[in-house]
Protein backbone atom coordinates (compact mmCIF):
# COMPACT_ATOMS: atom_id res chain seq x y z
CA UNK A 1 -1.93 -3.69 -48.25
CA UNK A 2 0.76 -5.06 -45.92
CA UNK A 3 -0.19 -6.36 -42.51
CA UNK A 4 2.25 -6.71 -39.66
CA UNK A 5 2.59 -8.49 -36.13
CA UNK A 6 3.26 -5.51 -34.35
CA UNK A 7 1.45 -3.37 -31.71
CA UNK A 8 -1.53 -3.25 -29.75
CA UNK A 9 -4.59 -6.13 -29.02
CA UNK A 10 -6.16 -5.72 -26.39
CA UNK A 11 -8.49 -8.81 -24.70
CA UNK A 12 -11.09 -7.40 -22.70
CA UNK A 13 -11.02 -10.33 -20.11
CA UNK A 14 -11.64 -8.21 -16.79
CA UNK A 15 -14.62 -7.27 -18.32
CA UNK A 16 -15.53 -10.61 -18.92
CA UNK A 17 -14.89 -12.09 -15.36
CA UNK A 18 -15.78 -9.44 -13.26
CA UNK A 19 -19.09 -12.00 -12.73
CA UNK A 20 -17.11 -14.41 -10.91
CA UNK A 21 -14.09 -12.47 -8.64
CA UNK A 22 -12.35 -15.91 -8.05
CA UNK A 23 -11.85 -16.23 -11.99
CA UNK A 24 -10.74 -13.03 -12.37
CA UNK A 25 -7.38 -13.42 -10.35
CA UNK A 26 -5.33 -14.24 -13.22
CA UNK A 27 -7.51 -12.87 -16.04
CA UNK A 28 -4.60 -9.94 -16.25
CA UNK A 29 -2.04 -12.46 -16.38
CA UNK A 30 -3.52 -14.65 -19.12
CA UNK A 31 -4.22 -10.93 -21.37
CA UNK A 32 -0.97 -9.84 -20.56
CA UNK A 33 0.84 -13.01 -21.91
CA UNK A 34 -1.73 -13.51 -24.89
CA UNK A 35 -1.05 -9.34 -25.76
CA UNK A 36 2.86 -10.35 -25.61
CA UNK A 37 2.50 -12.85 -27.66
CA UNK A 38 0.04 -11.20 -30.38
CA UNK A 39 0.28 -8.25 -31.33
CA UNK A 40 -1.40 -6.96 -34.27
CA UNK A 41 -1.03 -3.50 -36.36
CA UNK A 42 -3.27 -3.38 -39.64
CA UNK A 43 -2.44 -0.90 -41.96
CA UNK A 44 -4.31 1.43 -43.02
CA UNK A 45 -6.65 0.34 -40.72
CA UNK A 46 -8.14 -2.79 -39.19
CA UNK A 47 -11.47 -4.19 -40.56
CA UNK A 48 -14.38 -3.15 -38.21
CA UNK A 49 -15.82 -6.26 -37.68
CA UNK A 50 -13.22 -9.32 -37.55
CA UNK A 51 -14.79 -11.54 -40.01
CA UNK A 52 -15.99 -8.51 -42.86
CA UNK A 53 -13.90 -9.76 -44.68
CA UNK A 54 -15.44 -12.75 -45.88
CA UNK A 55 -19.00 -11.28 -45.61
CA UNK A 56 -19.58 -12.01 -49.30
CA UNK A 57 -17.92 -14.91 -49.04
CA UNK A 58 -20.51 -16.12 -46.03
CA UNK A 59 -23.31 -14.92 -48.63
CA UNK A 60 -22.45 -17.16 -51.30
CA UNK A 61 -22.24 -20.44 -48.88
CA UNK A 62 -25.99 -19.29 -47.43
CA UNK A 63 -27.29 -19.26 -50.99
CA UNK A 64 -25.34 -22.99 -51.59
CA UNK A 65 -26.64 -24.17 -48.03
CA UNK A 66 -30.43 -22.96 -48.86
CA UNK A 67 -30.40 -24.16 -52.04
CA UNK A 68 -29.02 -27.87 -51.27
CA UNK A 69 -31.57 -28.12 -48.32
CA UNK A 70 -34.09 -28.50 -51.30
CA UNK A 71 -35.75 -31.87 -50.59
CA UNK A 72 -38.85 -33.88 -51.65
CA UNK A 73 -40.01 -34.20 -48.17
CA UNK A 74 -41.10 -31.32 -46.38
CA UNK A 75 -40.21 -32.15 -42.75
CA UNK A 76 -36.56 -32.60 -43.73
CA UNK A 77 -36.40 -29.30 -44.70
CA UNK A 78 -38.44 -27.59 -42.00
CA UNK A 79 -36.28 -29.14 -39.89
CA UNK A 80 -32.87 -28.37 -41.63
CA UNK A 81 -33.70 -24.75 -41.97
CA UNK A 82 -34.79 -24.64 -38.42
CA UNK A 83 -32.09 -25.53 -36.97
CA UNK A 84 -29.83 -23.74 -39.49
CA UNK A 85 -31.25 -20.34 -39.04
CA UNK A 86 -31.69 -20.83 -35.11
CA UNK A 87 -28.25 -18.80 -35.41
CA UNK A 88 -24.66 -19.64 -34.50
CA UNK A 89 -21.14 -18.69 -35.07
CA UNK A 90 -20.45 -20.80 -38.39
CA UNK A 91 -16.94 -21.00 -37.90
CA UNK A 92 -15.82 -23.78 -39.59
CA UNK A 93 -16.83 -22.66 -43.07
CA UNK A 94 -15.52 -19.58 -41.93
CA UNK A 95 -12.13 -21.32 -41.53
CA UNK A 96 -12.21 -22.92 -44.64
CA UNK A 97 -12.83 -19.62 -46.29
CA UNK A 98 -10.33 -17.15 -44.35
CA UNK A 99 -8.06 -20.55 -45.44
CA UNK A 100 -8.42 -20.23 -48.94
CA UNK A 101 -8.19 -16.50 -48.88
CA UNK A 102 -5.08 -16.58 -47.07
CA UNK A 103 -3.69 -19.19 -49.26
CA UNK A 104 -5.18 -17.03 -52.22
CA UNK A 105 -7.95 -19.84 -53.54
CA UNK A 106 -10.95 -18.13 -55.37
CA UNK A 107 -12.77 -20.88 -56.74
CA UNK A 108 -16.27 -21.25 -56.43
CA UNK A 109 -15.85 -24.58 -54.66
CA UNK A 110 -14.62 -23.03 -51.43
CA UNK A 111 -18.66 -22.28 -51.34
CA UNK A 112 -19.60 -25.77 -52.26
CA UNK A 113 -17.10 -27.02 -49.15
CA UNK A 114 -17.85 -24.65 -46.70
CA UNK A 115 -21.28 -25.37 -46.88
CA UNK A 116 -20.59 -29.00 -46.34
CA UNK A 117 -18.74 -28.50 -43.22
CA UNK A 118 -21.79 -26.42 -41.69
CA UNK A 119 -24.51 -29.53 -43.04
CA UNK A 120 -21.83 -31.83 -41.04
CA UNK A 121 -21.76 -29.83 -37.78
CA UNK A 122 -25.38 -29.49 -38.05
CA UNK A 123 -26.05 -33.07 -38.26
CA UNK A 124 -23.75 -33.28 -35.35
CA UNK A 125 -26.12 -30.92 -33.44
CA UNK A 126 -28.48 -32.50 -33.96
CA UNK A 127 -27.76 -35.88 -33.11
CA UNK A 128 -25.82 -34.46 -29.64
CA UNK A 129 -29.51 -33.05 -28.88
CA UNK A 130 -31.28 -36.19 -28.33
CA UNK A 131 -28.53 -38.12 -26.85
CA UNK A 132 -28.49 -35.44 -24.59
CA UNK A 133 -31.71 -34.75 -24.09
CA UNK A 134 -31.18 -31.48 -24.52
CA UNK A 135 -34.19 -28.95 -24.89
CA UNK A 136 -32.52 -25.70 -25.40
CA UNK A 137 -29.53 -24.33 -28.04
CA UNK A 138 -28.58 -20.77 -28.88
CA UNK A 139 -31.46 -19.10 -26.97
CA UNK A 140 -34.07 -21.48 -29.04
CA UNK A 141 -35.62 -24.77 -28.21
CA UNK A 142 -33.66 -27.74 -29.36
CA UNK A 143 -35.07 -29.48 -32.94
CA UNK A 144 -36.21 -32.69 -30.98
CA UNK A 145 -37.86 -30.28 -28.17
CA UNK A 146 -40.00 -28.88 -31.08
CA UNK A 147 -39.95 -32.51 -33.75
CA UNK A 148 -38.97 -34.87 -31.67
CA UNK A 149 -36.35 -37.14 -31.66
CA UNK A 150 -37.08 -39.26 -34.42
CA UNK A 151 -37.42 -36.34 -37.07
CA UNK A 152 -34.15 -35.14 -35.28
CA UNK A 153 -32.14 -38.18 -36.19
CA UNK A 154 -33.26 -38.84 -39.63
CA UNK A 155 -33.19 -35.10 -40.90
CA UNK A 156 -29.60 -35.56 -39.26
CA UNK A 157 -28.96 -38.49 -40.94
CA UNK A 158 -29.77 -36.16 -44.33
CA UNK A 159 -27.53 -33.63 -43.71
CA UNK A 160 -24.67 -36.64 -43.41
CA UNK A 161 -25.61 -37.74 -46.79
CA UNK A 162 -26.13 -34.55 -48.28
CA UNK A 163 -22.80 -33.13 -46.96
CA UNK A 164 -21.40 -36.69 -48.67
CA UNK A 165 -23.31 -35.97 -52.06
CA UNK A 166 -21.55 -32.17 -52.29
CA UNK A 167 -17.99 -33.64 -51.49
CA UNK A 168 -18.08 -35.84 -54.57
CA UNK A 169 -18.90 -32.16 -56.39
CA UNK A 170 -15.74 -31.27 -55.47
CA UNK A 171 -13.93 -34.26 -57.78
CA UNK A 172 -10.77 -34.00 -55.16
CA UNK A 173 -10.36 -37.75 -53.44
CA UNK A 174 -7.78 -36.17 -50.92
CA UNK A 175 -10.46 -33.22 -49.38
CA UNK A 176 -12.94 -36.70 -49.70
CA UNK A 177 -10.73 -38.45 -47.46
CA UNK A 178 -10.32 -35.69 -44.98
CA UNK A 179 -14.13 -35.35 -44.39
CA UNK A 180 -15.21 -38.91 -44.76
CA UNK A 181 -12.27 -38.92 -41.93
CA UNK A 182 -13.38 -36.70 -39.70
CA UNK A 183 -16.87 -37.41 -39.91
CA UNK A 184 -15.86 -40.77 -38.99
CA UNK A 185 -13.68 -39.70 -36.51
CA UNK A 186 -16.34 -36.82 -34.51
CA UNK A 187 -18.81 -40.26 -34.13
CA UNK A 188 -15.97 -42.26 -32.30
CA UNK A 189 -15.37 -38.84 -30.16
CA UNK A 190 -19.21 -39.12 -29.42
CA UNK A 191 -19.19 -42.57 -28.39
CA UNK A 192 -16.11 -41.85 -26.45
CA UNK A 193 -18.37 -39.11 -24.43
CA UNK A 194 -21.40 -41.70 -24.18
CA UNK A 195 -19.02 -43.85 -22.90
CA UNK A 196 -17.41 -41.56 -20.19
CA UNK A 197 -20.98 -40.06 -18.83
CA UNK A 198 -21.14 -39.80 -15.08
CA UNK A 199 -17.07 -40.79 -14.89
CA UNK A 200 -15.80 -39.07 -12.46
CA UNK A 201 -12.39 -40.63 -12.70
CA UNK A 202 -11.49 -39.35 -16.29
CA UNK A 203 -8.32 -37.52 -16.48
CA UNK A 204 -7.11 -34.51 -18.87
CA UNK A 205 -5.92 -36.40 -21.30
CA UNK A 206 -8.93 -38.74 -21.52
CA UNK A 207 -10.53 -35.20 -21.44
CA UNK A 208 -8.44 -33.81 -24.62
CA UNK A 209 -9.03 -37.13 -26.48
CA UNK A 210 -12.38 -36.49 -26.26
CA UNK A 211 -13.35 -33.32 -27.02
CA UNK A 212 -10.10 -33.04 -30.16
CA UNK A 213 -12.51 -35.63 -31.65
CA UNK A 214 -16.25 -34.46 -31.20
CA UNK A 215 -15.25 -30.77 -31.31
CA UNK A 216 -11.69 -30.46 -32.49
CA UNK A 217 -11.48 -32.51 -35.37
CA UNK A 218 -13.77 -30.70 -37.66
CA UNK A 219 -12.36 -26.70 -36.86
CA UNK A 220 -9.35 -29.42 -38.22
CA UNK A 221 -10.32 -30.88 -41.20
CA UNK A 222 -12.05 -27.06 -42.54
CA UNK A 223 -8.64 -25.15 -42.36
CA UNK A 224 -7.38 -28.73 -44.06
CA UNK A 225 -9.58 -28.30 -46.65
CA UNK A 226 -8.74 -25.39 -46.97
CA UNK A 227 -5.25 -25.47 -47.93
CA UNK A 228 -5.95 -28.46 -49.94
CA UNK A 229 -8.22 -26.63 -52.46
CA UNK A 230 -5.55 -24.05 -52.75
CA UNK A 231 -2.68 -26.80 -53.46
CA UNK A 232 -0.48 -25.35 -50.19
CA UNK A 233 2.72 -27.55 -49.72
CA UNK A 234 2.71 -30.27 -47.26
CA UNK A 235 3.70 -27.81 -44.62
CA UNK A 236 1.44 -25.28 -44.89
CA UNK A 237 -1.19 -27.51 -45.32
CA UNK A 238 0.08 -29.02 -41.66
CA UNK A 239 0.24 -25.65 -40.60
CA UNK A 240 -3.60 -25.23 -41.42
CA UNK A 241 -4.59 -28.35 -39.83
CA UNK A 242 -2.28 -27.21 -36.42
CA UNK A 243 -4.38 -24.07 -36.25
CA UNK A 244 -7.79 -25.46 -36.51
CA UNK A 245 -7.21 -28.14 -34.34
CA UNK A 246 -6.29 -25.68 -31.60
CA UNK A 247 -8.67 -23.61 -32.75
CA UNK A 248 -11.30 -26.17 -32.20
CA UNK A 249 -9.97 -27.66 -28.54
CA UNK A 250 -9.88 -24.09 -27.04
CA UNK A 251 -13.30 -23.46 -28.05
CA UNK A 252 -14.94 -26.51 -26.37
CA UNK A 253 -12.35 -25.54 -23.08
CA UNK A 254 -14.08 -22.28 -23.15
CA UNK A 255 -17.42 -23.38 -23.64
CA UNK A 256 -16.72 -25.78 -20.86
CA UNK A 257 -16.23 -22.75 -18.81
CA UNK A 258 -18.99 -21.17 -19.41
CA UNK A 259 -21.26 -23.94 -18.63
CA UNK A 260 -20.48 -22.88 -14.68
CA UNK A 261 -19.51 -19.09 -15.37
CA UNK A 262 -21.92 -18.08 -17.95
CA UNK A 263 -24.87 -16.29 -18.58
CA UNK A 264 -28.19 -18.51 -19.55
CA UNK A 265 -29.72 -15.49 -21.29
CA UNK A 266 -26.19 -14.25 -23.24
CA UNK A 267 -25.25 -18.42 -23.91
CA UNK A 268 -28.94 -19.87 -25.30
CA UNK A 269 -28.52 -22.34 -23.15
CA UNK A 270 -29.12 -24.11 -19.76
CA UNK A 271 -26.55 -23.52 -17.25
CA UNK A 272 -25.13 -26.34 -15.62
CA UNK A 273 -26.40 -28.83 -18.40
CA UNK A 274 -23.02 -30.34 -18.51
CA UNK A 275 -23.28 -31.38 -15.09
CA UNK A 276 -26.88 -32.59 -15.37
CA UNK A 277 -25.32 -35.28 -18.67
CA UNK A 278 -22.81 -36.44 -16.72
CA UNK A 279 -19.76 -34.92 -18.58
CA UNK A 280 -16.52 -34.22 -16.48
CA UNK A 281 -15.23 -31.27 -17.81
CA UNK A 282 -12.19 -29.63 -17.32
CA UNK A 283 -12.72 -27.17 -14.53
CA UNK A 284 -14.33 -29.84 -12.79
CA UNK A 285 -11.58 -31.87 -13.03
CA UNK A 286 -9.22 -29.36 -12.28
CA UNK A 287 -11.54 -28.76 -9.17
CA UNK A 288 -11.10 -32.42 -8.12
CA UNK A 289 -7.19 -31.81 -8.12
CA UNK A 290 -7.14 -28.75 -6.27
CA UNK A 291 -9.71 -29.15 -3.91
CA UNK A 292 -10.31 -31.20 -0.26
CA UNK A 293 -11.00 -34.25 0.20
CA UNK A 294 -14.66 -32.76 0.77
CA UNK A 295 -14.99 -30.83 -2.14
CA UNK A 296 -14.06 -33.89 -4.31
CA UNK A 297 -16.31 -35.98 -3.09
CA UNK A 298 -19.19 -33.38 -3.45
CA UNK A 299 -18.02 -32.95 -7.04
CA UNK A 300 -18.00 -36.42 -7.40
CA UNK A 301 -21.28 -37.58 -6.38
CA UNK A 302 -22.72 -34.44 -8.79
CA UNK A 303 -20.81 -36.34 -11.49
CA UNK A 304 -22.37 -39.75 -10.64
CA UNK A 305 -25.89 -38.73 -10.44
CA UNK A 306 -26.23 -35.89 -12.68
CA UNK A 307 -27.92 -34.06 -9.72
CA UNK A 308 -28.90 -30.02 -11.19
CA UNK A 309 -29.66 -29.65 -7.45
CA UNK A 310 -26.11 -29.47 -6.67
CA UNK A 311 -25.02 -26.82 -9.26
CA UNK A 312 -24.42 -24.06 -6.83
CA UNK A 313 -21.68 -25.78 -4.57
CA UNK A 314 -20.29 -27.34 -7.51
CA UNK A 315 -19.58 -23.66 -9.04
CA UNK A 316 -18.79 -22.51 -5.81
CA UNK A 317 -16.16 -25.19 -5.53
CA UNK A 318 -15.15 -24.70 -9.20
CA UNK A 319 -14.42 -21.03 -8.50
CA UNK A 320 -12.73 -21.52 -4.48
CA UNK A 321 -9.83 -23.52 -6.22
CA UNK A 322 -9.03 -21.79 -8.50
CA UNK A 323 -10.26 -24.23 -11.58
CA UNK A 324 -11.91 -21.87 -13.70
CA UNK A 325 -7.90 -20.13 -14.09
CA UNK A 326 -6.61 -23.44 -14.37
CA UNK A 327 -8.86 -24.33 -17.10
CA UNK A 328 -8.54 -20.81 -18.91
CA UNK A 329 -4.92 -21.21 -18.73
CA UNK A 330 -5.12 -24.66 -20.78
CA UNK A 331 -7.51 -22.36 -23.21
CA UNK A 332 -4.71 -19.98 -24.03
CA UNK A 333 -2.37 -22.20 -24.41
CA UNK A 334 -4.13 -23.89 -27.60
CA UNK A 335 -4.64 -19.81 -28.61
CA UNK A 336 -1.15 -19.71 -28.56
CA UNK A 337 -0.66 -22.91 -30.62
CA UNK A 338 -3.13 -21.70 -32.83
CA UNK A 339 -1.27 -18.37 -33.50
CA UNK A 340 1.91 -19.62 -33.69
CA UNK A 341 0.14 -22.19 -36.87
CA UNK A 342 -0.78 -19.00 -38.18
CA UNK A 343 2.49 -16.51 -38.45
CA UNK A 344 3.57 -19.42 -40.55
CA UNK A 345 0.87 -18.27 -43.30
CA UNK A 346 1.92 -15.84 -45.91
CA UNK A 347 1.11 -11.99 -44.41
CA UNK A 348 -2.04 -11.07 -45.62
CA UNK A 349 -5.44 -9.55 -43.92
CA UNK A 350 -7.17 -12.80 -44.13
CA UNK A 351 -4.08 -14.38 -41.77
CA UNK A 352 -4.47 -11.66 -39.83
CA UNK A 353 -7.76 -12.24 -39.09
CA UNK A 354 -6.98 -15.88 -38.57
CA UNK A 355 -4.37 -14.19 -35.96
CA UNK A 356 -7.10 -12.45 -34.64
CA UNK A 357 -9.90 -15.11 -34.20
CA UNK A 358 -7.32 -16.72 -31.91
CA UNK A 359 -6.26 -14.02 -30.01
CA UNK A 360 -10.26 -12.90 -28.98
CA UNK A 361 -11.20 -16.49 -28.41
CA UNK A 362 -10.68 -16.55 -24.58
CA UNK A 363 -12.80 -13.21 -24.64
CA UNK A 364 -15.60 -15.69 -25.80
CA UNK A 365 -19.38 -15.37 -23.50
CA UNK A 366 -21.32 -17.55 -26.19
């Protein structure tokens, strides 16, 4: 079966802004470029769902996932398996596995790997959670809302050195050096944040830096992995890493958006808990370029003092200038990035869905 950049995707963005009329000025602009510059025609037909394809693939990495939460200590894995079936998207180990399918990898350890990258994000959850105080994630209260803090940590803490243990399964130094890397390289990119709460003077770039290393870095090292287990040359291999790295930085743009254009019910999550940490996002500092002298200053002091109370003419700021296009704009931009990464796979329906996963992300609500 032959798949072809061709014809028709469609992005279904006016349906998505129609909450917020100032954010949906340029929401035909941004399709209309992203449909220009991806255009996909499956033949005979496209799968129904975008990520069928690796269905049984996602199978065989829950079995490896429940069977490696397996401890001697209960808590650690009441805790684990909460936090692990509270839901989520599990995209990085699906990016390792669309990876090796494009790449044509079948081994068993693509399981084994992808099941490490979801123990490290986890950990990373749940670590994020009590540094931020956070008491509610994907619709479900937080683990340290319902363990506490302490069990948070240290059942993070396991996941870290479980994820560690499987990696030496693998008996490849060069995918133990990519995740020993990033995993090193997401905890500077949380310090980084720590450092920055309630600075209202950080810039994009200090922005990017930021979130490429808490966020980024591991969509990153999973399409790395990736090519690595499938022995890809040096440039496809680059080309892997390219596309999960934009990947990764559009998706924490977008969920920066939705922090002040979302839905609470649809997200699992508090609206305007961004604000409330400190964190100067993008479309806030977008918002600070665009707006008044007023407006900035408002924005400002919300920064400074983490003040909820001020959420409403913060968004109504964020919307007035414009920001939330701004910011969406930066979003497609990685999309693009992360599409152009992937035409440089071979042509395959697992590239194509690669393809595709870029192409829907700026249709994202959750």
């Amino acid at each position: 079966m032959r798949y072809r950049a061709a014809a028709i995707f469609t992005l279904a963005l006016s349906q998505r802004d129609s909450v917020h009329p100032a954010a949906h000025r340029q929401s035909g602009i941004i399709a209309n470029n992203l449909t220009r510059f991806i255009v996909l025609e499956a033949t005979p037909h496209t799968p129904p769902t975008l990520l069928s394809i690796i269905a049984p693939d996602m199978h065989e990495v829950d079995r490896v996932i429940a069977r490696r939460l397996d401890s001697g200590v209960p808590l650690v894995g009441q805790v684990s398996r909460y936090i692990i079936s509270a839901g989520g998207k599990r995209l990085r180990p699906a990016l390792l596995l669309l990876t090796c399918g494009a790449l044509g990898f079948k081994g068993a350890q693509r399981f084994n790997l992808a099941a490490v990258v979801e123990f490290i994000h986890t950990a990373t959850l749940l670590h994020d959670d009590v540094v931020d105080d956070s008491s509610l994630r994907r619709g479900n209260a937080t683990a340290n809302e319902t363990f506490g803090n302490p069990a948070s940590v240290l059942v993070g803490d396991f996941l870290y050195s479980r994820a560690f243990q499987m990696m030496v399964d693998a008996d490849n130094m060069r995918i133990m050096q990519v995740l020993a890397d990033a995993t090193n390289v997401i905890a500077e990119g949380e310090v980084m944040q720590l450092m920055n709460m309630h600075n209202a003077a950080l810039d994009e770039a200090g922005y990017l830096q930021v979130i490429r290393s808490k966020t980024a870095k591991l969509f990153e090292a999973s399409a790395r992995v990736g090519a690595i287990l499938a022995g890809a040359s040096p440039d496809i291999e680059a080309a892997c890493a390219d596309y999960g790295q934009a990947m990764g930085t559009a998706f924490q743009v977008i969920d920066d958006v939705l922090d002040y254009t979302g839905d609470a019910l649809i997200m699992g999550k508090n609206l305007g808990d961004d604000l409330r940490e400190g964190k100067t996002t993008l479309p806030l500092i977008a918002a600070m370029q665009r707006g008044n002298a007023d407006q900035c200053a408002t924005i400002k002091a919300a920064i400074e003092t983490g003040d909820v109370t001020m959420i409403e003419p913060v968004v109504a700021i964020v919307l007035s200038t414009g920001a939330i296009d701004v910011t969406r704009h930066a979003a497609m931009l990685e999309a693009e990035r992360a599409i152009a990464a992937a035409r440089r796979l071979p042509d395959n329906p697992y590239a194509v869905c690669l393809l595709q996963l870029a192409a829907q992300l700026l249709d994202r609500q959750f």
